[in-house]
Protein backbone atom coordinates (compact mmCIF):
# COMPACT_ATOMS: atom_id res chain seq x y z
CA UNK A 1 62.62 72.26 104.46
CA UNK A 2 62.46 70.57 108.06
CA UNK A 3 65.92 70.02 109.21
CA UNK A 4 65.97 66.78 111.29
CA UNK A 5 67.53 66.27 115.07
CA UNK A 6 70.45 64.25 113.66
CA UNK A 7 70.92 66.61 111.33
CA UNK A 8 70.41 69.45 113.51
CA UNK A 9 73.64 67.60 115.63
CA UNK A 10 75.85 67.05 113.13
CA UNK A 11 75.59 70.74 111.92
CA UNK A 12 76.34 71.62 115.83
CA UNK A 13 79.22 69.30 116.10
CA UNK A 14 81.12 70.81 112.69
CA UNK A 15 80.53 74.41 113.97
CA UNK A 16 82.47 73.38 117.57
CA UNK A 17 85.19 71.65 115.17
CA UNK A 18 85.54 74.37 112.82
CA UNK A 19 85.80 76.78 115.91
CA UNK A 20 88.37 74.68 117.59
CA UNK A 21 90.03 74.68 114.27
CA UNK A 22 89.95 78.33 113.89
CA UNK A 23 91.22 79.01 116.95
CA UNK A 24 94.15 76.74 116.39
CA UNK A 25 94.81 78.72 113.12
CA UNK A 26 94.67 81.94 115.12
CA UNK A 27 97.00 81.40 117.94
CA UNK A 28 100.98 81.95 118.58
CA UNK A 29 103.50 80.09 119.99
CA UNK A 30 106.15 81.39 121.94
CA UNK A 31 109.54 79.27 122.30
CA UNK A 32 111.77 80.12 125.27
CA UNK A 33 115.30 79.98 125.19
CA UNK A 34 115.22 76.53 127.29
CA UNK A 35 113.06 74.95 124.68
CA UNK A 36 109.89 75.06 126.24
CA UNK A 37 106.59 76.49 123.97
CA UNK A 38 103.94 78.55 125.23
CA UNK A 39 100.50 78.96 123.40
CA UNK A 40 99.61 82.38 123.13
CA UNK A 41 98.27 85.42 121.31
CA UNK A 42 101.11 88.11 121.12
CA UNK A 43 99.37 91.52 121.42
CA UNK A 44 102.90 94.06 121.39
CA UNK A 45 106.53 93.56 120.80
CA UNK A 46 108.70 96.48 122.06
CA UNK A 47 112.21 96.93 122.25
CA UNK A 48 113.27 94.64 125.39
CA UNK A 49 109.70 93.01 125.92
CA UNK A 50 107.01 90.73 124.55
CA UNK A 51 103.28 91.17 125.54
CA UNK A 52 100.89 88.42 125.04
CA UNK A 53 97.80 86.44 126.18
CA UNK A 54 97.67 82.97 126.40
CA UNK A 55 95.93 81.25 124.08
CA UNK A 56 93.37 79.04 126.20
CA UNK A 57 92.41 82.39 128.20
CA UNK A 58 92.05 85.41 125.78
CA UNK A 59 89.87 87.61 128.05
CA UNK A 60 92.63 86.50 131.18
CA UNK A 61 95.63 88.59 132.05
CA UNK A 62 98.04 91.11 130.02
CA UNK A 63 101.58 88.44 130.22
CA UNK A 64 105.38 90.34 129.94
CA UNK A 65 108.23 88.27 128.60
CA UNK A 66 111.60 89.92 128.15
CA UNK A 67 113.07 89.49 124.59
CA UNK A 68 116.37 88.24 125.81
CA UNK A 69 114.44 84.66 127.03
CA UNK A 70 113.03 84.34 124.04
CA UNK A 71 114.08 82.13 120.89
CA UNK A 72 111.55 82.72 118.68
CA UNK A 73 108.07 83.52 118.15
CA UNK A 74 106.08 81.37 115.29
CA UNK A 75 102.53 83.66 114.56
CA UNK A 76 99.07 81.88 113.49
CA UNK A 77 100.15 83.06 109.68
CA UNK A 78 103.01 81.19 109.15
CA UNK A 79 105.66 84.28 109.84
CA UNK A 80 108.31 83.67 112.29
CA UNK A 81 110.15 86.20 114.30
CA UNK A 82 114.10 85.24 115.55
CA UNK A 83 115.13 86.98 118.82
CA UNK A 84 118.95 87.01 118.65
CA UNK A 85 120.34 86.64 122.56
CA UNK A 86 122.39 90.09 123.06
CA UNK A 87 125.75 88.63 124.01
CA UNK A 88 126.64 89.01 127.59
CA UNK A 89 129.44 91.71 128.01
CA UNK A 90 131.68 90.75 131.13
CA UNK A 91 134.18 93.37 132.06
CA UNK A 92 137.62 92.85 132.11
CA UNK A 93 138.97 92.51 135.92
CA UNK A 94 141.07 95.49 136.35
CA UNK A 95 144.86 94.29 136.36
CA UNK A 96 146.37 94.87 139.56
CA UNK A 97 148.61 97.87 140.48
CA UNK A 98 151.72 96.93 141.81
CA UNK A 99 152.95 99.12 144.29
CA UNK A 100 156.97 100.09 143.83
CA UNK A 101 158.39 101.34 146.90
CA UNK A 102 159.91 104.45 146.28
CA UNK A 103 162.27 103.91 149.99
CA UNK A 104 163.02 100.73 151.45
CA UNK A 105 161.74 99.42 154.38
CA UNK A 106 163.48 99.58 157.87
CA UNK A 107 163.85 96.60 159.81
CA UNK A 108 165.99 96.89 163.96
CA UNK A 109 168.24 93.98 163.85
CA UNK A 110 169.77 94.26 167.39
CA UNK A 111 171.13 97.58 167.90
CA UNK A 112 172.26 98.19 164.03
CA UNK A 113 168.93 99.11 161.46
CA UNK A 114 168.38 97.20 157.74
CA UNK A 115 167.88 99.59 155.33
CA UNK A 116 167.49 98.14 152.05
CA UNK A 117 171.17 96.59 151.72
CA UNK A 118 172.55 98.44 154.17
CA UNK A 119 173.56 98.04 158.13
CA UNK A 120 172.82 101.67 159.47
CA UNK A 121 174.07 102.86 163.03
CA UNK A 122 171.79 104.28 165.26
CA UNK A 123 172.89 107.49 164.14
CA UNK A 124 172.94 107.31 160.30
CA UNK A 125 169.16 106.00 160.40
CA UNK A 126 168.36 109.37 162.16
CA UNK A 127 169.82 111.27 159.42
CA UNK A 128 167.96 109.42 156.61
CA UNK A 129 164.57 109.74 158.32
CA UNK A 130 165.15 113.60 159.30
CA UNK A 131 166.30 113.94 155.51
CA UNK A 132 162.60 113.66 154.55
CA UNK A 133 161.61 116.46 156.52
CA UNK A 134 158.34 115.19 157.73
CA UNK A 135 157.65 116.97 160.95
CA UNK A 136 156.02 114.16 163.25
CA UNK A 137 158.97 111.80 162.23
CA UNK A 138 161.60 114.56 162.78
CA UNK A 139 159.99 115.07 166.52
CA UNK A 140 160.58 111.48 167.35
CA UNK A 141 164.03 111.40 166.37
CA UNK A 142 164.88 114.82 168.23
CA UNK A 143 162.95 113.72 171.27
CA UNK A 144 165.45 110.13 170.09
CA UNK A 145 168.29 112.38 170.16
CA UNK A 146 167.74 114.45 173.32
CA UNK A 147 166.56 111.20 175.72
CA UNK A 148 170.37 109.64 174.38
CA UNK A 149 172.22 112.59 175.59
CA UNK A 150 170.38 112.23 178.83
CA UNK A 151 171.03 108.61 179.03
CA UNK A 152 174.54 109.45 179.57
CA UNK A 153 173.50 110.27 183.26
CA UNK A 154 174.77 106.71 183.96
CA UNK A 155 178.35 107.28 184.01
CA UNK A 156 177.99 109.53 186.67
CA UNK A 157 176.81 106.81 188.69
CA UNK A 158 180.27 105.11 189.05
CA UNK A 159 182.33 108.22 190.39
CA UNK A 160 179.59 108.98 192.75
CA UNK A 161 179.85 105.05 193.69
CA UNK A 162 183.51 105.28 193.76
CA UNK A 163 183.18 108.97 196.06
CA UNK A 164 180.16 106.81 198.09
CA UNK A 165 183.05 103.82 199.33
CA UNK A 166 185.82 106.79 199.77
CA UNK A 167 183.34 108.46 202.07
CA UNK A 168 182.52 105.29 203.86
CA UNK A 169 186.05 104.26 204.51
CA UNK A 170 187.25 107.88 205.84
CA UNK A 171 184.24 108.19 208.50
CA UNK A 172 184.22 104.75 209.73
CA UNK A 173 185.90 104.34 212.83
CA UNK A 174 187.65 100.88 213.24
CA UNK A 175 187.98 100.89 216.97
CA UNK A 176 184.43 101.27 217.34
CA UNK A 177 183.53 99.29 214.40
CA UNK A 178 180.78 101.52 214.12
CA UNK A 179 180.29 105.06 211.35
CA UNK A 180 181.56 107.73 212.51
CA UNK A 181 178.91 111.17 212.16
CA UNK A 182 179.93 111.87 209.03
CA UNK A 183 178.97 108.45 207.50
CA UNK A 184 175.62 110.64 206.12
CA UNK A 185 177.91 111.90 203.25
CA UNK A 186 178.57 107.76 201.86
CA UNK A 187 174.89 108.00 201.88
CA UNK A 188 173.77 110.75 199.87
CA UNK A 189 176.61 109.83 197.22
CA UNK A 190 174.96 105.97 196.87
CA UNK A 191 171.63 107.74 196.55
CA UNK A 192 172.56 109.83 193.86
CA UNK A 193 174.31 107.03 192.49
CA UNK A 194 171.34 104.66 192.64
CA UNK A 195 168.88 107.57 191.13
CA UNK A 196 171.74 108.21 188.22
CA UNK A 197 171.44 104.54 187.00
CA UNK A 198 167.30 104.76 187.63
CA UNK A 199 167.29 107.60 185.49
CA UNK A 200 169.48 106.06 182.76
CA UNK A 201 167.80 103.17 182.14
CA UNK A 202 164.38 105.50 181.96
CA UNK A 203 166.10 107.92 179.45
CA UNK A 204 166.91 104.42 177.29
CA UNK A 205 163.81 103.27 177.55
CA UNK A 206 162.43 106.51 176.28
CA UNK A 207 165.19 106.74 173.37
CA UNK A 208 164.20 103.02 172.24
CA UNK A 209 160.50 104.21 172.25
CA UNK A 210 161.14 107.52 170.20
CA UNK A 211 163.29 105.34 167.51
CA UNK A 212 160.64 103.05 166.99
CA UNK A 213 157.75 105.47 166.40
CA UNK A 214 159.74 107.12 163.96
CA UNK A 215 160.69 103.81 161.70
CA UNK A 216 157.13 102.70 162.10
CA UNK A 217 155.74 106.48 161.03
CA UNK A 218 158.24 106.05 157.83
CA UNK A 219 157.24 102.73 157.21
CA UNK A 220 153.49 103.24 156.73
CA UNK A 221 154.04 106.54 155.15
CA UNK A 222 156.93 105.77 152.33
């Protein structure tokens, strides 16, 4: 039987038809979670991941898909597998710890201290912060303590004054209107007088600084 070009054509044409058709039938199609549809040929499904070829490019590249961006998968045969989204556990923010004081703060209000409701004296705030028997806090208030005693140096400024113009008055000699030898005595008492109230305010200063690094010690710490 001689088969005829046209013939010969037609029979060429239906095979590349019929192959087209087949490998319609044959591939898979792949929807992603944002609606879009890939052609392919799913070789695996494991437990987070899909493996597949596409379907214009069999002998191309090994593709991975995770499960979770996948909707669906429809295969050549009709069957149809659903890939349920795993809901997206968001932890709880942890509630926030409120911190209680267990003392109140202390606040210096002129020369009197706030201590919760109260109006403390120099004093009484000692006693309170010693009562805790924390050693670095109990040095500042000694070292508080001692530099206060000290500061009392002062006072002796004002008889040693008073001694100084005493002095000054006996040995000065009014017909000469001019000291008299012994005018070196006025002098020493003014100097001791002058170093008394030097010293005073430097023992104060030292007192006000040993106060303050004990309130701020208790403050961070309680």
């Amino acid at each position: 039987m001689t088969i005829t070009k046209k013939r010969l054509m037609k029979i060429i044409i239906g095979l590349i038809l019929n192959s087209f058709s087949l490998a319609a039938l044959s591939q898979d199609t792949i929807v992603m979670n944002d609606g879009t549809q890939r052609l392919a040929k799913v070789l695996e499904i494991t437990t987070t991941e899909v493996k597949f070829k596409k379907a214009d490019n069999l002998s191309g590249p090994l593709y991975i898909e995770n499960k979770s961006s996948i909707t669906r998968i429809n295969y050549a045969n009709g069957i149809k597998d659903e890939f349920t989204a795993s809901p997206v556990i968001v932890a709880a923010a942890p509630e926030p710890v409120s911190y209680i004081r267990k003392y109140p703060r202390i606040f210096k209000s002129g020369n009197v201290y706030l201590y919760g409701d109260q109006t403390l004296r120099e004093n009484e705030i000692q006693a309170k912060l010693q009562s805790l028997n924390n050693p670095e806090i109990a040095e500042h208030v000694r070292n508080a303590k001692l530099y206060r005693g000290l500061q009392n140096i002062g006072f002796v400024a004002l008889p040693l004054m008073a001694a100084a113009n005493l002095s000054f008055i006996q040995n000065y000699d009014v017909y000469t209107d001019r000291p008299t030898s012994q005018f070196r005595q006025a002098e020493t008492l003014l100097a001791l007088s002058a170093i008394c109230v030097v010293g005073s305010v430097y023992f104060k200063i030292q007192r006000s600084h040993h106060n303050a690094a004990a309130v701020k010690l208790y403050n961070e710490s309680y």
